[in-house]
PDB file of N, CA and C in Angstrom:
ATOM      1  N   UNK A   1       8.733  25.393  18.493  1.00  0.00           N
ATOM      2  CA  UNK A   1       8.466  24.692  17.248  1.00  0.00           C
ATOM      3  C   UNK A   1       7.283  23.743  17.436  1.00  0.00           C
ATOM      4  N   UNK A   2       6.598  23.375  16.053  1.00  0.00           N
ATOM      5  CA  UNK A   2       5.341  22.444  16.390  1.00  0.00           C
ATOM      6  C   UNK A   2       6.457  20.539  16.560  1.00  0.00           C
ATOM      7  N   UNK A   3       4.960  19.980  17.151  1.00  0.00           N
ATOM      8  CA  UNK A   3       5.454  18.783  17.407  1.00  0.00           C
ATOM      9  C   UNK A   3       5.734  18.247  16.236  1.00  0.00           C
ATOM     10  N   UNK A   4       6.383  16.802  16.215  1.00  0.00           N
ATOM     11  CA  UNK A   4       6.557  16.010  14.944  1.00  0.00           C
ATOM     12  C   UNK A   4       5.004  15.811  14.327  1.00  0.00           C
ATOM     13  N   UNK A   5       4.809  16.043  12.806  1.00  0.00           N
ATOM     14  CA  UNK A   5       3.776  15.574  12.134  1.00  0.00           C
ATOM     15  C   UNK A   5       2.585  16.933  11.745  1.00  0.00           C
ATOM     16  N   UNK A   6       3.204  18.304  12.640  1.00  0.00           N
ATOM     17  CA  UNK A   6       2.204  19.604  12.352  1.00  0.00           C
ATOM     18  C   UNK A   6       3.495  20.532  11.791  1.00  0.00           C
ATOM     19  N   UNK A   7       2.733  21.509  11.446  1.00  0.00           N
ATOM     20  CA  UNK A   7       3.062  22.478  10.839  1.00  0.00           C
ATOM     21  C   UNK A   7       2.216  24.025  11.164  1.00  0.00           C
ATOM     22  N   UNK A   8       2.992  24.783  11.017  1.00  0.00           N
ATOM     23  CA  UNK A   8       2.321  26.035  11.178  1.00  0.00           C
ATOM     24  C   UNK A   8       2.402  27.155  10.043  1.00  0.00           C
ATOM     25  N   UNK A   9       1.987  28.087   9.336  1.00  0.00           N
ATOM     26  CA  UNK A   9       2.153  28.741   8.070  1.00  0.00           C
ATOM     27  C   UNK A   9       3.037  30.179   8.562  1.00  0.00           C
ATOM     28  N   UNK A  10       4.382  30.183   8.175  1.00  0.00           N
ATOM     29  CA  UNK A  10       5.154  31.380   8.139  1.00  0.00           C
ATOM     30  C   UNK A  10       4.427  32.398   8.427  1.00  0.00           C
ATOM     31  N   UNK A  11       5.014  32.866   9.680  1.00  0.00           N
ATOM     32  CA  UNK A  11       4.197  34.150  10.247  1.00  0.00           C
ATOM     33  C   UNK A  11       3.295  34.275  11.268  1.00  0.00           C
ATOM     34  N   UNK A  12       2.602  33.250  11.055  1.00  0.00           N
ATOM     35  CA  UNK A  12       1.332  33.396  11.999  1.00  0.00           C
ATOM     36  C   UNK A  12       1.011  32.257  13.088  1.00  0.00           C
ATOM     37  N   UNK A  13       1.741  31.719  13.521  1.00  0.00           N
ATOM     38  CA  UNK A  13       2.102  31.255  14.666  1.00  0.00           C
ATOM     39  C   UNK A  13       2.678  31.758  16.100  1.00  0.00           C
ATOM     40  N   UNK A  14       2.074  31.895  16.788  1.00  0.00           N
ATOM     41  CA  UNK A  14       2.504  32.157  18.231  1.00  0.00           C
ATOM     42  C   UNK A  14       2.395  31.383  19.049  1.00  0.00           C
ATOM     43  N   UNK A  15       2.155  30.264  19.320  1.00  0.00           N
ATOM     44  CA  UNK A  15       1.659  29.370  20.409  1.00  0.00           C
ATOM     45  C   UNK A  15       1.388  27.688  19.673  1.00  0.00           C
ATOM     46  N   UNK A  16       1.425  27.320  20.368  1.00  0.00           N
ATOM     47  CA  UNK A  16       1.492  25.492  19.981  1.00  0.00           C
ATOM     48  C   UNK A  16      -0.048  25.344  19.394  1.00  0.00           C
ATOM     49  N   UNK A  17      -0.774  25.883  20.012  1.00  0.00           N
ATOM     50  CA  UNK A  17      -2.402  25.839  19.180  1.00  0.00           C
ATOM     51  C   UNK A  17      -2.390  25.898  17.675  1.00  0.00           C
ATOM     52  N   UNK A  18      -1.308  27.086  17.579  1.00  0.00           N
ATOM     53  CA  UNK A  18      -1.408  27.396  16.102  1.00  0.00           C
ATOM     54  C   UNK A  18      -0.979  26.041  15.122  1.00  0.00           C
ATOM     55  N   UNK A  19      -0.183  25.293  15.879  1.00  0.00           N
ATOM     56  CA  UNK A  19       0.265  24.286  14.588  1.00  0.00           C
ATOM     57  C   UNK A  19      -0.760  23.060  14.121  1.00  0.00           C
ATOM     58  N   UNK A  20      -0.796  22.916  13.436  1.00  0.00           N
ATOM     59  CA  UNK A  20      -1.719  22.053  12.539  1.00  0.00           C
ATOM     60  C   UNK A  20      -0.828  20.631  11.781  1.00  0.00           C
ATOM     61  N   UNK A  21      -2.285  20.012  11.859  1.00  0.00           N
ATOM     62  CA  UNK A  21      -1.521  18.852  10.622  1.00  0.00           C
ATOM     63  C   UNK A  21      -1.048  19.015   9.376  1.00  0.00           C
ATOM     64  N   UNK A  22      -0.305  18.617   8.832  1.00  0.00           N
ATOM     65  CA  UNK A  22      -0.087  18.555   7.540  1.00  0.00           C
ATOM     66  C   UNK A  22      -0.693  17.972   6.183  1.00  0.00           C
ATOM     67  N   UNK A  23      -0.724  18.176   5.254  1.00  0.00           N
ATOM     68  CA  UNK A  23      -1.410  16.982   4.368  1.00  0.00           C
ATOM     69  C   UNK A  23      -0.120  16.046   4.540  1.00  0.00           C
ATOM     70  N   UNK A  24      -1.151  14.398   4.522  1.00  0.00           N
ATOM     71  CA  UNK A  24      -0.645  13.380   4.457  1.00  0.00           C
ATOM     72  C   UNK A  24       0.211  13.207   2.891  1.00  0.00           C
ATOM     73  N   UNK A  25       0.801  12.287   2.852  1.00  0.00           N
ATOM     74  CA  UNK A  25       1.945  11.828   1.764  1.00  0.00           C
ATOM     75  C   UNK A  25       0.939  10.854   1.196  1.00  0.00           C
ATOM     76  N   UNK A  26       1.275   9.955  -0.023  1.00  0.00           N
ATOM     77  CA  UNK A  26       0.637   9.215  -1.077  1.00  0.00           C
ATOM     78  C   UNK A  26       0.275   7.654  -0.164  1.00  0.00           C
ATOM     79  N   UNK A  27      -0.412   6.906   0.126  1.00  0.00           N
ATOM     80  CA  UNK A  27      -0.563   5.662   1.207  1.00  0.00           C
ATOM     81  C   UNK A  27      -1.133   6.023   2.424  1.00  0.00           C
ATOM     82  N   UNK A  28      -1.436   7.407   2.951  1.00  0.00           N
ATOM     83  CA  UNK A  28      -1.709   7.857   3.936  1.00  0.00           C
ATOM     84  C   UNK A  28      -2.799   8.138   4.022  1.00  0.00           C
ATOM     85  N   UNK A  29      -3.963   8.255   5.363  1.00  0.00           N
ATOM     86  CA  UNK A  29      -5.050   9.192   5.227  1.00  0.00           C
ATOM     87  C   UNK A  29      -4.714   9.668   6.517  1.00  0.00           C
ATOM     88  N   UNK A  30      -5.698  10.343   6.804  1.00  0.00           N
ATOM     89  CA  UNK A  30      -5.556  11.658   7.550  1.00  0.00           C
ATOM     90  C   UNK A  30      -6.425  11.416   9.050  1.00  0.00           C
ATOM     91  N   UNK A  31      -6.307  11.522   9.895  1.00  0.00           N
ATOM     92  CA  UNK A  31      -7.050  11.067  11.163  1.00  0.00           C
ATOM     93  C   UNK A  31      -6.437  12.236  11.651  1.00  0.00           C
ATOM     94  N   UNK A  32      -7.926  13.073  12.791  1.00  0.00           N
ATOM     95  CA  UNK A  32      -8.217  14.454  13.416  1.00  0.00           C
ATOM     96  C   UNK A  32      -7.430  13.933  14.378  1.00  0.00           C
ATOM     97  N   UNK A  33      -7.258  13.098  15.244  1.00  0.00           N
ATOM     98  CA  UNK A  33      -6.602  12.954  16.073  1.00  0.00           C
ATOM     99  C   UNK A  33      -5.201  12.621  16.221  1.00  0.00           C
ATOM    100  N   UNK A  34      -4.850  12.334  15.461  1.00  0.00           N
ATOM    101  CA  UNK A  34      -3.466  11.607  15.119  1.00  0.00           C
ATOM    102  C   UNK A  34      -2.614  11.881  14.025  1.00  0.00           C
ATOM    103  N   UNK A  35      -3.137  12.648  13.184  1.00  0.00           N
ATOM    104  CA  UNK A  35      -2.804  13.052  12.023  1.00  0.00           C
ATOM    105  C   UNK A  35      -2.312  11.869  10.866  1.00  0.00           C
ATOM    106  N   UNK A  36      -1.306  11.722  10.425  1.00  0.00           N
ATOM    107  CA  UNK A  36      -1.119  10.878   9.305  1.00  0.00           C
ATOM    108  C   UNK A  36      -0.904   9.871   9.585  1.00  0.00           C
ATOM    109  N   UNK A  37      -1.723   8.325   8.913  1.00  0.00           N
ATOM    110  CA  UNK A  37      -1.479   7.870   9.458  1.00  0.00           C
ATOM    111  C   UNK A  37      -1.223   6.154   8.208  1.00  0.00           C
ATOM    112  N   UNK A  38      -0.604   5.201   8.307  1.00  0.00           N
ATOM    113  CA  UNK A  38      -0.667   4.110   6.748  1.00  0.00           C
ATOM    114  C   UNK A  38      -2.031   3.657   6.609  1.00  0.00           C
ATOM    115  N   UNK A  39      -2.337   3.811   5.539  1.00  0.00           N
ATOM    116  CA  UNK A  39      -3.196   2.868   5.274  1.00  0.00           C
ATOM    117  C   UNK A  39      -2.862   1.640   5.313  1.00  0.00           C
ATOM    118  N   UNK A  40      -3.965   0.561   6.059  1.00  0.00           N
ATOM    119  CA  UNK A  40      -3.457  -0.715   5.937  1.00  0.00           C
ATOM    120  C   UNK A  40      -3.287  -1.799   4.335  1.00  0.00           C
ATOM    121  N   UNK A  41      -2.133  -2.787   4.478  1.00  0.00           N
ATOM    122  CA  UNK A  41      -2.103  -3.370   3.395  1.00  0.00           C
ATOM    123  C   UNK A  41      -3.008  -3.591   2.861  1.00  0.00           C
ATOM    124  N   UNK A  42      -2.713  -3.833   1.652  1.00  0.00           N
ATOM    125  CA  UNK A  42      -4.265  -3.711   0.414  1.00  0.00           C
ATOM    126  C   UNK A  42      -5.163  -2.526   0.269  1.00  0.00           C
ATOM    127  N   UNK A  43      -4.530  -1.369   0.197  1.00  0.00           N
ATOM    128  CA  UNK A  43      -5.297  -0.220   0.194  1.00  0.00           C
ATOM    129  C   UNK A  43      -4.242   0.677  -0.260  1.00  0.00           C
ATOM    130  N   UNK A  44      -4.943   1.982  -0.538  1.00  0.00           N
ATOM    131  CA  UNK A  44      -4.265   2.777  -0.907  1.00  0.00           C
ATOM    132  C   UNK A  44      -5.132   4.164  -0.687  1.00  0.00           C
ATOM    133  N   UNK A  45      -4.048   5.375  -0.978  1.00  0.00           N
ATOM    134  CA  UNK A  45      -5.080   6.672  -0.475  1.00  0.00           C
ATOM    135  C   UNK A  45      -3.611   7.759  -1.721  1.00  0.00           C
ATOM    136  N   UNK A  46      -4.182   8.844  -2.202  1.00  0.00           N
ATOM    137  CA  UNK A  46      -3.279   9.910  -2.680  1.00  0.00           C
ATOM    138  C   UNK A  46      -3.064  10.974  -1.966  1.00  0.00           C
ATOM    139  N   UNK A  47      -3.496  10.547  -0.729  1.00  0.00           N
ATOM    140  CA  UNK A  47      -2.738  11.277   0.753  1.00  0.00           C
ATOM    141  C   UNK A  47      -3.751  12.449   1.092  1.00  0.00           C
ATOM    142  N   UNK A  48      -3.186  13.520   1.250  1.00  0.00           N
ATOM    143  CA  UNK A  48      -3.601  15.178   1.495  1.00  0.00           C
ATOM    144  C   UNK A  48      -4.816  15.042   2.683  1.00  0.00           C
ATOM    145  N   UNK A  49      -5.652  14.966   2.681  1.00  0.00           N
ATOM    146  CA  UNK A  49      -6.508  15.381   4.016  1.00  0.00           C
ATOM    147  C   UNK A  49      -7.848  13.926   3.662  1.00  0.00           C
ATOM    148  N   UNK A  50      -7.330  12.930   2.897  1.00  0.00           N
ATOM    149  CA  UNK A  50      -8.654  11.615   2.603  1.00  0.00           C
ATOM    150  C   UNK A  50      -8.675  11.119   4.359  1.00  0.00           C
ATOM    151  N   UNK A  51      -9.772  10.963   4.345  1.00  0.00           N
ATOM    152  CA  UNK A  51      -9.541  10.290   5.986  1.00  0.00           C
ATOM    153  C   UNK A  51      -9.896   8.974   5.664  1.00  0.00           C
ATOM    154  N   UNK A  52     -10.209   8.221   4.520  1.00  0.00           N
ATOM    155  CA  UNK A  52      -9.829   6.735   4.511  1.00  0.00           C
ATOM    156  C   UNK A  52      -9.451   6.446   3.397  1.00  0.00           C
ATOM    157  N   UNK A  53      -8.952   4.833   3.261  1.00  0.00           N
ATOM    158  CA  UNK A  53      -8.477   4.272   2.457  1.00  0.00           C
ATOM    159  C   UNK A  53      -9.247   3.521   1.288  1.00  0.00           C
ATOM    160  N   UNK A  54      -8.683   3.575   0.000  1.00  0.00           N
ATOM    161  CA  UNK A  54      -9.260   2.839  -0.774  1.00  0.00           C
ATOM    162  C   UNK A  54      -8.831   1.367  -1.154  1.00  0.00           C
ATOM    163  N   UNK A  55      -9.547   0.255  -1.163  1.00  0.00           N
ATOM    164  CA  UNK A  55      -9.406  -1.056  -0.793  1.00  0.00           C
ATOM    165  C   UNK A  55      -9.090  -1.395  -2.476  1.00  0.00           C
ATOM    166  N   UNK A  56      -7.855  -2.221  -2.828  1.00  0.00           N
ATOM    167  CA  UNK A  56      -7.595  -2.810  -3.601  1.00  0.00           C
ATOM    168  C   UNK A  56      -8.733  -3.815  -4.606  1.00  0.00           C
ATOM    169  N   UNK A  57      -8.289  -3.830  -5.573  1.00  0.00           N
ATOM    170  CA  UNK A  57      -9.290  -5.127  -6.150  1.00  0.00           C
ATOM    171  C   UNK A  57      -9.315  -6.517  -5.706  1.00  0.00           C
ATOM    172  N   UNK A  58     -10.300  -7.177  -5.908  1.00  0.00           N
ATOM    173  CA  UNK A  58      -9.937  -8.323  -5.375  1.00  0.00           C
ATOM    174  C   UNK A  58      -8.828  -9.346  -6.333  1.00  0.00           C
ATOM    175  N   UNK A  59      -7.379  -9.850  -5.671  1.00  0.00           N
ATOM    176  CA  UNK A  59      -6.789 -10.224  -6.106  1.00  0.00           C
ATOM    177  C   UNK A  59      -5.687  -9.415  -6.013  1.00  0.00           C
ATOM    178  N   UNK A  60      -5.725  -8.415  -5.664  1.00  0.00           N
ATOM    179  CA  UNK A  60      -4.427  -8.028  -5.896  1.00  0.00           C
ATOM    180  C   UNK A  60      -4.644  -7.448  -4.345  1.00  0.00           C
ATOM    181  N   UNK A  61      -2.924  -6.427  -4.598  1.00  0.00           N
ATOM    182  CA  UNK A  61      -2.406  -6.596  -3.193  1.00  0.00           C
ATOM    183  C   UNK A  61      -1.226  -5.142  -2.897  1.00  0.00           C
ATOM    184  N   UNK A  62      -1.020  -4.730  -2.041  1.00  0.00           N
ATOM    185  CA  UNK A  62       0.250  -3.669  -1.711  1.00  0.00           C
ATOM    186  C   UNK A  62       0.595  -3.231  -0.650  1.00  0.00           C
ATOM    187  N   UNK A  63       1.148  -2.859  -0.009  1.00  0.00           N
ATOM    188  CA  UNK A  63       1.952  -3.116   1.480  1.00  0.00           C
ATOM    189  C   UNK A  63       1.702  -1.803   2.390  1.00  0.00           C
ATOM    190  N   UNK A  64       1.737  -2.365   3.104  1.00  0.00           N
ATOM    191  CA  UNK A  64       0.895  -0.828   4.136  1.00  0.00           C
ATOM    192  C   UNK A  64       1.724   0.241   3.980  1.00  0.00           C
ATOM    193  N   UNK A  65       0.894   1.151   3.740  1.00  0.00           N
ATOM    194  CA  UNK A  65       1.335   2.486   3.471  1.00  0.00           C
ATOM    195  C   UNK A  65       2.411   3.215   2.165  1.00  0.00           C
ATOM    196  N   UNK A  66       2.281   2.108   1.446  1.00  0.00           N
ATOM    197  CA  UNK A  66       3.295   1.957   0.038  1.00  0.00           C
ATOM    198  C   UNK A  66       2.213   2.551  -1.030  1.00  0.00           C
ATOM    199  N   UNK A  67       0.580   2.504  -0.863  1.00  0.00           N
ATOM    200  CA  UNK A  67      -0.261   2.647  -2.256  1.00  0.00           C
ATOM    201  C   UNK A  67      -0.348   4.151  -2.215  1.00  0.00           C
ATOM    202  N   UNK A  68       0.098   4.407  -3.078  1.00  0.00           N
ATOM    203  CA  UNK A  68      -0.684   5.880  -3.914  1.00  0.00           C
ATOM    204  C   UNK A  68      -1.412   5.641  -4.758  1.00  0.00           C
ATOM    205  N   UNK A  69      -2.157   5.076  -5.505  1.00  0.00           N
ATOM    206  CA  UNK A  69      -2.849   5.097  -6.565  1.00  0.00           C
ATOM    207  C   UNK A  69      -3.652   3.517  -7.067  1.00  0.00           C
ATOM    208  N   UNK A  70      -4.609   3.232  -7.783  1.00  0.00           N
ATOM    209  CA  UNK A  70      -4.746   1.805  -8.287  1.00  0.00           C
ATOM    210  C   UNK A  70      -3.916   1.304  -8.516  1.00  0.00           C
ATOM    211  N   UNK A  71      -2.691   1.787  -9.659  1.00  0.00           N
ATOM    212  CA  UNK A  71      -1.892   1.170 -10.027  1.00  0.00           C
ATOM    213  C   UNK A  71      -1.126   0.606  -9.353  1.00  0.00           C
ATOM    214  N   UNK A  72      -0.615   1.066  -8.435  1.00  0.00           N
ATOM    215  CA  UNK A  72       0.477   0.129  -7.288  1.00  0.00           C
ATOM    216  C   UNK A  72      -0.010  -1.046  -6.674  1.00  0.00           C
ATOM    217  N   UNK A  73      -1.525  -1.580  -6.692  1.00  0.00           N
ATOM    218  CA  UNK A  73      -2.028  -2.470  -6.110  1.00  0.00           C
ATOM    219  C   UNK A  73      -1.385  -3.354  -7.493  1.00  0.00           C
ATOM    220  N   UNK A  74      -1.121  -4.579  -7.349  1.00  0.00           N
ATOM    221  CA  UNK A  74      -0.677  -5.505  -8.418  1.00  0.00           C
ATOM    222  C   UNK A  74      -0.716  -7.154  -7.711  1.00  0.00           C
ATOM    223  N   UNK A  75      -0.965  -7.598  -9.288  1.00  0.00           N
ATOM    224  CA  UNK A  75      -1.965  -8.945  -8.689  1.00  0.00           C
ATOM    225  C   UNK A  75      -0.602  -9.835  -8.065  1.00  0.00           C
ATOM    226  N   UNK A  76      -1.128 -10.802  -7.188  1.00  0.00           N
ATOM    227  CA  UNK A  76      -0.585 -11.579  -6.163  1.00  0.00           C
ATOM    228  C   UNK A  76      -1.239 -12.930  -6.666  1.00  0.00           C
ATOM    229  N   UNK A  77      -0.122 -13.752  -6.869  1.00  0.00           N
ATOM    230  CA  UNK A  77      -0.814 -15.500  -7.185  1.00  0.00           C
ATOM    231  C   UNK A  77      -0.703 -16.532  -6.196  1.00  0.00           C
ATOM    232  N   UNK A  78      -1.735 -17.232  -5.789  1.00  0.00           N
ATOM    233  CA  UNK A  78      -1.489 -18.114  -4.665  1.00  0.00           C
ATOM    234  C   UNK A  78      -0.198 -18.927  -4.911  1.00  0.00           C
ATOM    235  N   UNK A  79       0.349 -19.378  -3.333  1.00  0.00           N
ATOM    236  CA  UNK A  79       1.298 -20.616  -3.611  1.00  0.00           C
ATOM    237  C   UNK A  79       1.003 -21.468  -4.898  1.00  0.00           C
ATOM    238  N   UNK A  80       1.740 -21.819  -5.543  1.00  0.00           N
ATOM    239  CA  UNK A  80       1.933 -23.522  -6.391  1.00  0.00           C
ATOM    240  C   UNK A  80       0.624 -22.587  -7.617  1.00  0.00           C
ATOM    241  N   UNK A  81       1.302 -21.344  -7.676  1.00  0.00           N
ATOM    242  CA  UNK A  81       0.763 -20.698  -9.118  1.00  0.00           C
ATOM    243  C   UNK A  81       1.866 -19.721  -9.437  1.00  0.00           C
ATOM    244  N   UNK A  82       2.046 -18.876 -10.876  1.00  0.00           N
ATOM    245  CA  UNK A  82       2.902 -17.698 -11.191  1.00  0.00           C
ATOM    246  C   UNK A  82       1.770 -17.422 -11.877  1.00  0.00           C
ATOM    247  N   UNK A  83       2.670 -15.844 -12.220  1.00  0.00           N
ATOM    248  CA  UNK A  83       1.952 -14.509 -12.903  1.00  0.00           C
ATOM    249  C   UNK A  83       2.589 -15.086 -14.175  1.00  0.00           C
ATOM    250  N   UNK A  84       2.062 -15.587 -15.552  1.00  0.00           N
ATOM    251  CA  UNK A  84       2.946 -15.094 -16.620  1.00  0.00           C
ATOM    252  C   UNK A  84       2.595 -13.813 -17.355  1.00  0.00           C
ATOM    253  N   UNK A  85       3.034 -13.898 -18.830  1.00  0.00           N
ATOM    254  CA  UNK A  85       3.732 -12.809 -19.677  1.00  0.00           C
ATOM    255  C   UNK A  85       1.778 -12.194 -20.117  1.00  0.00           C
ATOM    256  N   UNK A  86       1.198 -12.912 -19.465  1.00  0.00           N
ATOM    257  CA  UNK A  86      -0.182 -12.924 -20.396  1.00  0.00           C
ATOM    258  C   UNK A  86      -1.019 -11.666 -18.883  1.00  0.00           C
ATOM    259  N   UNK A  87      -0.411 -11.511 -18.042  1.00  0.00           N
ATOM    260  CA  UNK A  87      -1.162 -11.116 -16.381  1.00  0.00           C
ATOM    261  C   UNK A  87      -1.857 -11.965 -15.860  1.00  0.00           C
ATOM    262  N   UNK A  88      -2.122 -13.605 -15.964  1.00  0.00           N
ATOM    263  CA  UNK A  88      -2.802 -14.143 -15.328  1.00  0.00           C
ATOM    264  C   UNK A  88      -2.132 -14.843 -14.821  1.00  0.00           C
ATOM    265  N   UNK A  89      -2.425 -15.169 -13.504  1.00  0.00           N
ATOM    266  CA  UNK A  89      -2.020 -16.462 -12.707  1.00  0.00           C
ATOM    267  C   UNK A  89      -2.520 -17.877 -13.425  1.00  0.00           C
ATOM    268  N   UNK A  90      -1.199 -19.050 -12.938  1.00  0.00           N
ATOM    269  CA  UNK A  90      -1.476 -20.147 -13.863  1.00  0.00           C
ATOM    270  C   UNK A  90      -0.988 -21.131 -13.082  1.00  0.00           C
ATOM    271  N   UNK A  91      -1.272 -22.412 -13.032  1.00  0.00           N
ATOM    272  CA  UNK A  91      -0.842 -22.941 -11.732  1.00  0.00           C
ATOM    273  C   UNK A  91       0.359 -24.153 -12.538  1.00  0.00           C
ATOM    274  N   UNK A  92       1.014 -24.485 -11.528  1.00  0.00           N
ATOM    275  CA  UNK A  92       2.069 -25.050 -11.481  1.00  0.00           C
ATOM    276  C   UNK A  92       1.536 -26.702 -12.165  1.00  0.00           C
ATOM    277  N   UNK A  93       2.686 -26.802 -12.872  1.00  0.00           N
ATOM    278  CA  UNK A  93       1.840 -28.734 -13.432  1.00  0.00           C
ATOM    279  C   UNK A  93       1.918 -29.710 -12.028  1.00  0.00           C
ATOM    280  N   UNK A  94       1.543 -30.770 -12.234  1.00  0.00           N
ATOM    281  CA  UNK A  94       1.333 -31.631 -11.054  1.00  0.00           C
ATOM    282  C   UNK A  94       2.850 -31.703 -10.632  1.00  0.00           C
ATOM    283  N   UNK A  95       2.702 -31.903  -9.372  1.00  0.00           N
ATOM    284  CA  UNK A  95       4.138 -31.919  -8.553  1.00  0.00           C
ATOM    285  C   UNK A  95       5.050 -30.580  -8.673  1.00  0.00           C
ATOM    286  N   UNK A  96       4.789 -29.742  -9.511  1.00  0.00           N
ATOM    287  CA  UNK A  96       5.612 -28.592  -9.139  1.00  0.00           C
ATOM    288  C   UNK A  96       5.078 -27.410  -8.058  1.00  0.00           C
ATOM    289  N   UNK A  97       5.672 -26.600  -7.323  1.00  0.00           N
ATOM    290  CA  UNK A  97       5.451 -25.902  -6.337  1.00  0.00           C
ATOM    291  C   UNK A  97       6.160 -24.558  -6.579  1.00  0.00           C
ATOM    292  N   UNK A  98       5.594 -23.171  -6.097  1.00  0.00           N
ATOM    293  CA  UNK A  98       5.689 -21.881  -6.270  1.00  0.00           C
ATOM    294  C   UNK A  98       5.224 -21.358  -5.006  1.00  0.00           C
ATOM    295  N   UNK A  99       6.289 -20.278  -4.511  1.00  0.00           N
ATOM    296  CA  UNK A  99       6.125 -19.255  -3.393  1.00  0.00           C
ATOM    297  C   UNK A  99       5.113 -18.182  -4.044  1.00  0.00           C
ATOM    298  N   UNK A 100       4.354 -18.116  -2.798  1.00  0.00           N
ATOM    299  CA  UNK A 100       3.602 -17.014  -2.950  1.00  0.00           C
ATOM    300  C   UNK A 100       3.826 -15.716  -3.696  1.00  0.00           C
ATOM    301  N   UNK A 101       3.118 -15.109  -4.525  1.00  0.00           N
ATOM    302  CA  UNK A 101       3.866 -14.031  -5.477  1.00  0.00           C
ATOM    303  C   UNK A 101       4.778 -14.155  -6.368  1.00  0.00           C
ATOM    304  N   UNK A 102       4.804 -15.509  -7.104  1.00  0.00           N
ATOM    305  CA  UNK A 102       5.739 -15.941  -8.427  1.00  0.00           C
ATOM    306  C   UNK A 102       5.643 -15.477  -9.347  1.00  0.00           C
ATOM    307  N   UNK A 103       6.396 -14.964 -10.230  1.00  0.00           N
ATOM    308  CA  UNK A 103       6.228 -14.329 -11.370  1.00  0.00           C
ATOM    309  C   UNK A 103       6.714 -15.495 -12.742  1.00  0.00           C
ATOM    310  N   UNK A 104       7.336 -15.958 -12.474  1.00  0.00           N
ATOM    311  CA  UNK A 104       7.349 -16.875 -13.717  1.00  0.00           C
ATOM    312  C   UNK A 104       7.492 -18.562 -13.923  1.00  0.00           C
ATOM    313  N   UNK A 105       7.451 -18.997 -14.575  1.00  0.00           N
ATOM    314  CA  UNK A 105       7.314 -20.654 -14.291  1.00  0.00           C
ATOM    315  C   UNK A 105       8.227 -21.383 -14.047  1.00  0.00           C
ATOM    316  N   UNK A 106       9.963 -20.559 -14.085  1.00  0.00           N
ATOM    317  CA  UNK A 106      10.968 -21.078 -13.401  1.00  0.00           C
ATOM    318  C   UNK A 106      10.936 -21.322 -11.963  1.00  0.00           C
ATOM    319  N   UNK A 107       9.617 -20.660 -11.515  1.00  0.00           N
ATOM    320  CA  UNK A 107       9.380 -20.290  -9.632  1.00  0.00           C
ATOM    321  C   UNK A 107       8.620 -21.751  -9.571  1.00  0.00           C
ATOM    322  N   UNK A 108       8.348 -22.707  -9.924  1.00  0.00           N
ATOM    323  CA  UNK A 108       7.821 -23.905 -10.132  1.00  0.00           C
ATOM    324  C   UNK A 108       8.583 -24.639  -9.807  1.00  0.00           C
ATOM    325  N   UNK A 109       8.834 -25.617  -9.140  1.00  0.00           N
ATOM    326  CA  UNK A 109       9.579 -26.392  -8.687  1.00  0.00           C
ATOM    327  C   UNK A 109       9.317 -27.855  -8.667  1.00  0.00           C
ATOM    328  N   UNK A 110      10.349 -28.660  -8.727  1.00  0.00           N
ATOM    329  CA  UNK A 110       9.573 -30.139  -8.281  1.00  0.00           C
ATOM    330  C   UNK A 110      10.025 -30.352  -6.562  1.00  0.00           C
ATOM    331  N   UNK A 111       9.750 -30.566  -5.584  1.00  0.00           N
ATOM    332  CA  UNK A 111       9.427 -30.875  -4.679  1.00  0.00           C
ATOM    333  C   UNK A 111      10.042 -32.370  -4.501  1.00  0.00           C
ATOM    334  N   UNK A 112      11.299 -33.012  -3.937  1.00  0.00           N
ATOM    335  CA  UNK A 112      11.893 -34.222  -3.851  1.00  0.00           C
ATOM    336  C   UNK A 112      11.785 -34.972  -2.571  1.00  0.00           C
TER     337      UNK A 112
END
């Protein structure tokens, strides 16, 4: 049988030479040597044989090897800001505080 990560096409395999890489999955690109492999966070790839990654917009963000597409990149708001209902980041009033990646203004806090 081929190693983990190749494949060989029904039939025509006789020998370990014959097996090949596979196309990569959605987050993946493709490296001759190594075969599939994550793209790093903030990037993304729609897999199959791309040998690199495509880099997010600035501002936004997605987790290694999780992007298939633009869309999965999604914006990220600094600490002591949220995302509201509008897509923009908005920052916290004086003295309130927010974890990184807040989505709403209950994530605001006062700080005692």
């Amino acid at each position: 049988s081929c190693p983990s990560g190749k494949t060989v096409t029904s039939g025509s395999g006789t020998n370990l030479q014959d097996c090949e890489w596979g196309p990569c999955r959605p987050g993946m690109f493709f490296d001759s040597d190594s075969g599939c492999r994550d793209c790093p966070a903030d990037s993304y790839s729609n897999g199959e044989y791309v040998t690199s990654c495509t880099s997010c917009p600035s501002g936004k963000t997605v987790t290694s090897g999780s992007g298939g597409n633009l869309e999965d990149c999604e914006w990220v708001c600094n600490r002591g800001s949220y995302f509201n209902e509008d897509e923009i980041c908005v920052h916290c009033e004086l003295g309130g505080f927010a974890d990184l990646g807040s989505t709403t203004l209950d994530s605001c806090s006062n700080r005692q």
